[in-house]
C-alpha atoms as a PDB file:
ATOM      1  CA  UNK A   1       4.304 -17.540 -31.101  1.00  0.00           C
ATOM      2  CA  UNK A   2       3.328 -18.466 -34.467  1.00  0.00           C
ATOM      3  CA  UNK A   3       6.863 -18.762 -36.237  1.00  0.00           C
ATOM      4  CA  UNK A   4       7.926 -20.995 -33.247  1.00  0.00           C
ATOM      5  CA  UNK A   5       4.521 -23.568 -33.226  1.00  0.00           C
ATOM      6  CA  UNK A   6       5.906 -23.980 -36.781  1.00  0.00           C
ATOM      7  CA  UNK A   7       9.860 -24.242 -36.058  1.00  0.00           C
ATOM      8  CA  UNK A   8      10.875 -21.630 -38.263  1.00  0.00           C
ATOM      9  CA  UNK A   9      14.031 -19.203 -37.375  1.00  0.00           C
ATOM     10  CA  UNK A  10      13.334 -16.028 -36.044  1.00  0.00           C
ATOM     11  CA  UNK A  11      15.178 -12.783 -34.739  1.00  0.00           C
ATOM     12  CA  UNK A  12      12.242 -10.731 -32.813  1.00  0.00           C
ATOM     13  CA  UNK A  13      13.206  -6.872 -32.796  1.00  0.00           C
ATOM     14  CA  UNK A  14      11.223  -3.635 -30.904  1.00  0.00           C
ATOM     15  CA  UNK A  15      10.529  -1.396 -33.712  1.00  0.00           C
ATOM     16  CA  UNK A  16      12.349   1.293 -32.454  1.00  0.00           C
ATOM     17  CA  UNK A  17      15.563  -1.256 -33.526  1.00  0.00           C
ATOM     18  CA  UNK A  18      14.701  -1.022 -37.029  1.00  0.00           C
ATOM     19  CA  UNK A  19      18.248  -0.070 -38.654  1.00  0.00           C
ATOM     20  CA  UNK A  20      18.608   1.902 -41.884  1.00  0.00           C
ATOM     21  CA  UNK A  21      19.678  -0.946 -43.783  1.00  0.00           C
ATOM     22  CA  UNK A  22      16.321  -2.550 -42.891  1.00  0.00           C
ATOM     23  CA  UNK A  23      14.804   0.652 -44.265  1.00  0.00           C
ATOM     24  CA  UNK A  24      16.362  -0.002 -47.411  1.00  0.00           C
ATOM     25  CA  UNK A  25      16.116  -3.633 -47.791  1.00  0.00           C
ATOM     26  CA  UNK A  26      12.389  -3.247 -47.088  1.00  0.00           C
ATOM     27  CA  UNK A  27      12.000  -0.709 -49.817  1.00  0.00           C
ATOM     28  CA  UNK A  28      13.405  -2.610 -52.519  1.00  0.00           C
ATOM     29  CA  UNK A  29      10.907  -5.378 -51.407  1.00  0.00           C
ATOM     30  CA  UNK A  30       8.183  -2.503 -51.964  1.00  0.00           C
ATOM     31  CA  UNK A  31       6.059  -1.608 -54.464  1.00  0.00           C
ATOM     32  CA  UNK A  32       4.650   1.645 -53.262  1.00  0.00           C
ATOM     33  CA  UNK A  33       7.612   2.885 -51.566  1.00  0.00           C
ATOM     34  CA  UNK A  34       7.409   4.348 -47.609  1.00  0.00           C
ATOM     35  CA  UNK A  35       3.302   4.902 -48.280  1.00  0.00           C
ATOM     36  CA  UNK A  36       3.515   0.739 -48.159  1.00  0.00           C
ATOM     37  CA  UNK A  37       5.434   0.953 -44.178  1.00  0.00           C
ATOM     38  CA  UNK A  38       3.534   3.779 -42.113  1.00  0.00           C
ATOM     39  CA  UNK A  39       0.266   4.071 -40.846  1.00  0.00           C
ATOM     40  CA  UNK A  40      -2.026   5.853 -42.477  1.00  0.00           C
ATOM     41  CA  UNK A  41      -2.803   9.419 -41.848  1.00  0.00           C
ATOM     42  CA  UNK A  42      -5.427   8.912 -39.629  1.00  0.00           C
ATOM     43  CA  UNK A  43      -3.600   7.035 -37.221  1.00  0.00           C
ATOM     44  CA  UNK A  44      -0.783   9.210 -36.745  1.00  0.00           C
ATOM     45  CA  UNK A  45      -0.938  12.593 -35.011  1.00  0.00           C
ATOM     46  CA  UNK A  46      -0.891  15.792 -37.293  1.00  0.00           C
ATOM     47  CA  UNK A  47       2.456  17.061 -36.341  1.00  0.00           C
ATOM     48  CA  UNK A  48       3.723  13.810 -37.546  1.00  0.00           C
ATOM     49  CA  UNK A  49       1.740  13.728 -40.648  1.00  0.00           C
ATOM     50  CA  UNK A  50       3.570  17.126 -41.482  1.00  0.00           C
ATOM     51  CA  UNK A  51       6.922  15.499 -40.694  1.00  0.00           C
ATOM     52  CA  UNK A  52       6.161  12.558 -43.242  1.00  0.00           C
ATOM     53  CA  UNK A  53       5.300  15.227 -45.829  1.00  0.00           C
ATOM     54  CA  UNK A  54       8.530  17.010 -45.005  1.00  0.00           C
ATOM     55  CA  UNK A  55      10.322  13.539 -45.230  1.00  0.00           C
ATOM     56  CA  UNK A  56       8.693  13.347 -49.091  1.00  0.00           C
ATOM     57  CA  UNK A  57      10.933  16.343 -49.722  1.00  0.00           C
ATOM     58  CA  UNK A  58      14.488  14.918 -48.123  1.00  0.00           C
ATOM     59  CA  UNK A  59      16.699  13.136 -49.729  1.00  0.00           C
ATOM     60  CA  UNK A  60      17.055   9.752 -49.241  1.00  0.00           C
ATOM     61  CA  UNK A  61      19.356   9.030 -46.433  1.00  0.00           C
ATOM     62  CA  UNK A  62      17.959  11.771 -44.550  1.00  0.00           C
ATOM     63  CA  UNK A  63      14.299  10.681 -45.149  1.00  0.00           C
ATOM     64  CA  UNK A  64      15.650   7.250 -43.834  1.00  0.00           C
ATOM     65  CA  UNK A  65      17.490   8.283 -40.491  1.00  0.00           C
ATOM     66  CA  UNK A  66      13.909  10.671 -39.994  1.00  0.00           C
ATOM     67  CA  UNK A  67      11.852   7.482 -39.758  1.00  0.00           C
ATOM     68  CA  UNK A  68      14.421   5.767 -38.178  1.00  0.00           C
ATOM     69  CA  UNK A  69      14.345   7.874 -35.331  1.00  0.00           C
ATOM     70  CA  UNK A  70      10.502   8.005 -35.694  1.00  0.00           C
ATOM     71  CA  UNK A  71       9.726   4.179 -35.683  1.00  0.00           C
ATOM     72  CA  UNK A  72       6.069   4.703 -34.600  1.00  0.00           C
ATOM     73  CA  UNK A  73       5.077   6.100 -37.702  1.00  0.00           C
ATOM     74  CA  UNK A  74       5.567   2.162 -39.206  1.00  0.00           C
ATOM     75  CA  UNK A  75       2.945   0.000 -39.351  1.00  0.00           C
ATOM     76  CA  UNK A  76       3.358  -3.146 -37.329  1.00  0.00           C
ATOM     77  CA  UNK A  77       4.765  -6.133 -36.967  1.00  0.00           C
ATOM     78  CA  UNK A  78       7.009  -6.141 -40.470  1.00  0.00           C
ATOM     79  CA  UNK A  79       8.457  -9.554 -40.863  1.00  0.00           C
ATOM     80  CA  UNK A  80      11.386  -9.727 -43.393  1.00  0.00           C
ATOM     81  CA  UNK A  81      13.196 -12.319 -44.633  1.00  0.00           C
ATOM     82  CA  UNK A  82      15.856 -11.679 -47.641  1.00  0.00           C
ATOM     83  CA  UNK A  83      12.747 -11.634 -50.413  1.00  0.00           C
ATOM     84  CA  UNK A  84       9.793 -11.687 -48.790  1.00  0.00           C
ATOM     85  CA  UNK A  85       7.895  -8.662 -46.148  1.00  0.00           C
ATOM     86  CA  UNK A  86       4.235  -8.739 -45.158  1.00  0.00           C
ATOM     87  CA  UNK A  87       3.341  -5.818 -42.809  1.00  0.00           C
ATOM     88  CA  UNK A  88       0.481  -7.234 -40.150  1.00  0.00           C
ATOM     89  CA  UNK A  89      -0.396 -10.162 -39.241  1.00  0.00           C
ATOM     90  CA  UNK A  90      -2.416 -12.454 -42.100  1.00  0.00           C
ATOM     91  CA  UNK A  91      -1.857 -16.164 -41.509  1.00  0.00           C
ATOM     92  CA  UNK A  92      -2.331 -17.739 -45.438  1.00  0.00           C
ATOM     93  CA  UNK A  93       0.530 -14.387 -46.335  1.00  0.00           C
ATOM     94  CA  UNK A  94       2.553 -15.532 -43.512  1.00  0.00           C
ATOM     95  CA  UNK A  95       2.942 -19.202 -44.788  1.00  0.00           C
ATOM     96  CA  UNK A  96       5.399 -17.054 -47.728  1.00  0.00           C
ATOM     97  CA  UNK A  97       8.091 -17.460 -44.910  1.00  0.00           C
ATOM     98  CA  UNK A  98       7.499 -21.075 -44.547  1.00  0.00           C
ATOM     99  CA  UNK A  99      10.358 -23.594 -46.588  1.00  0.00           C
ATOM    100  CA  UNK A 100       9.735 -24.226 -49.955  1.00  0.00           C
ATOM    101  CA  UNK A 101       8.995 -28.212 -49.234  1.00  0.00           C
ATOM    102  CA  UNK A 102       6.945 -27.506 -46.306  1.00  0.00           C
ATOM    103  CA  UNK A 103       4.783 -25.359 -48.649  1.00  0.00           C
ATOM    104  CA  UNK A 104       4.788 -28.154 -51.413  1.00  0.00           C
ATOM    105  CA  UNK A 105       4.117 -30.576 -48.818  1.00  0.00           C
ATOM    106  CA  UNK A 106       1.338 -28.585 -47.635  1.00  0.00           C
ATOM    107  CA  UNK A 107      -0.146 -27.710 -51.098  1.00  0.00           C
ATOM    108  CA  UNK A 108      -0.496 -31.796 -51.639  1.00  0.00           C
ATOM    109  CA  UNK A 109      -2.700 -32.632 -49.038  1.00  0.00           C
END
């Protein structure tokens, strides 16, 4: 795995382990709110596209225990550290999660 070839710490999770303080920890990272962490329309069934519009309407906590208990509606993999989320897989965003010295170091060769 990528994070291991480079020796940096990880904790892998399924995303159906996704807690509800993940939920909000990733939203403060976020710009764009939940539209930034599920799949697009398209790639979701229609029931479940209703659901997410229905989840629009909840409250808060209960818009985060719906998606908690419907974790295939995220987008995949979400890495998180405590600043810093990319959502997919992009190898020059992924080097964010590298230490600050190996990035210097690597910015001077």
């Amino acid at each position: 795995m990528w994070f291991e070839r480079y020796g940096i710490d990880f904790e892998k999770r399924d995303i159906s382990q996704i807690t509800v303080d993940d939920l909000l920890k990733l939203l403060t990272l976020t710009t764009e709110g939940v539209n930034e962490l599920v799949k697009n329309p398209e790639r979701i069934n229609h029931k479940n596209e209703e659901e997410l519009v229905k989840a629009s309407d909840m409250n808060l906590k209960n818009a985060l225990y719906y998606l908690k208990m419907n974790s295939l509606l995220f987008k995949t993999p979400i890495i998180l550290d405590e600043n810093n989320y990319i959502i997919g897989y992009n190898s020059d965003e992924i080097r964010r999660f590298f230490p600050r010295e190996y990035r210097k170091f690597l910015s001077d060769l």
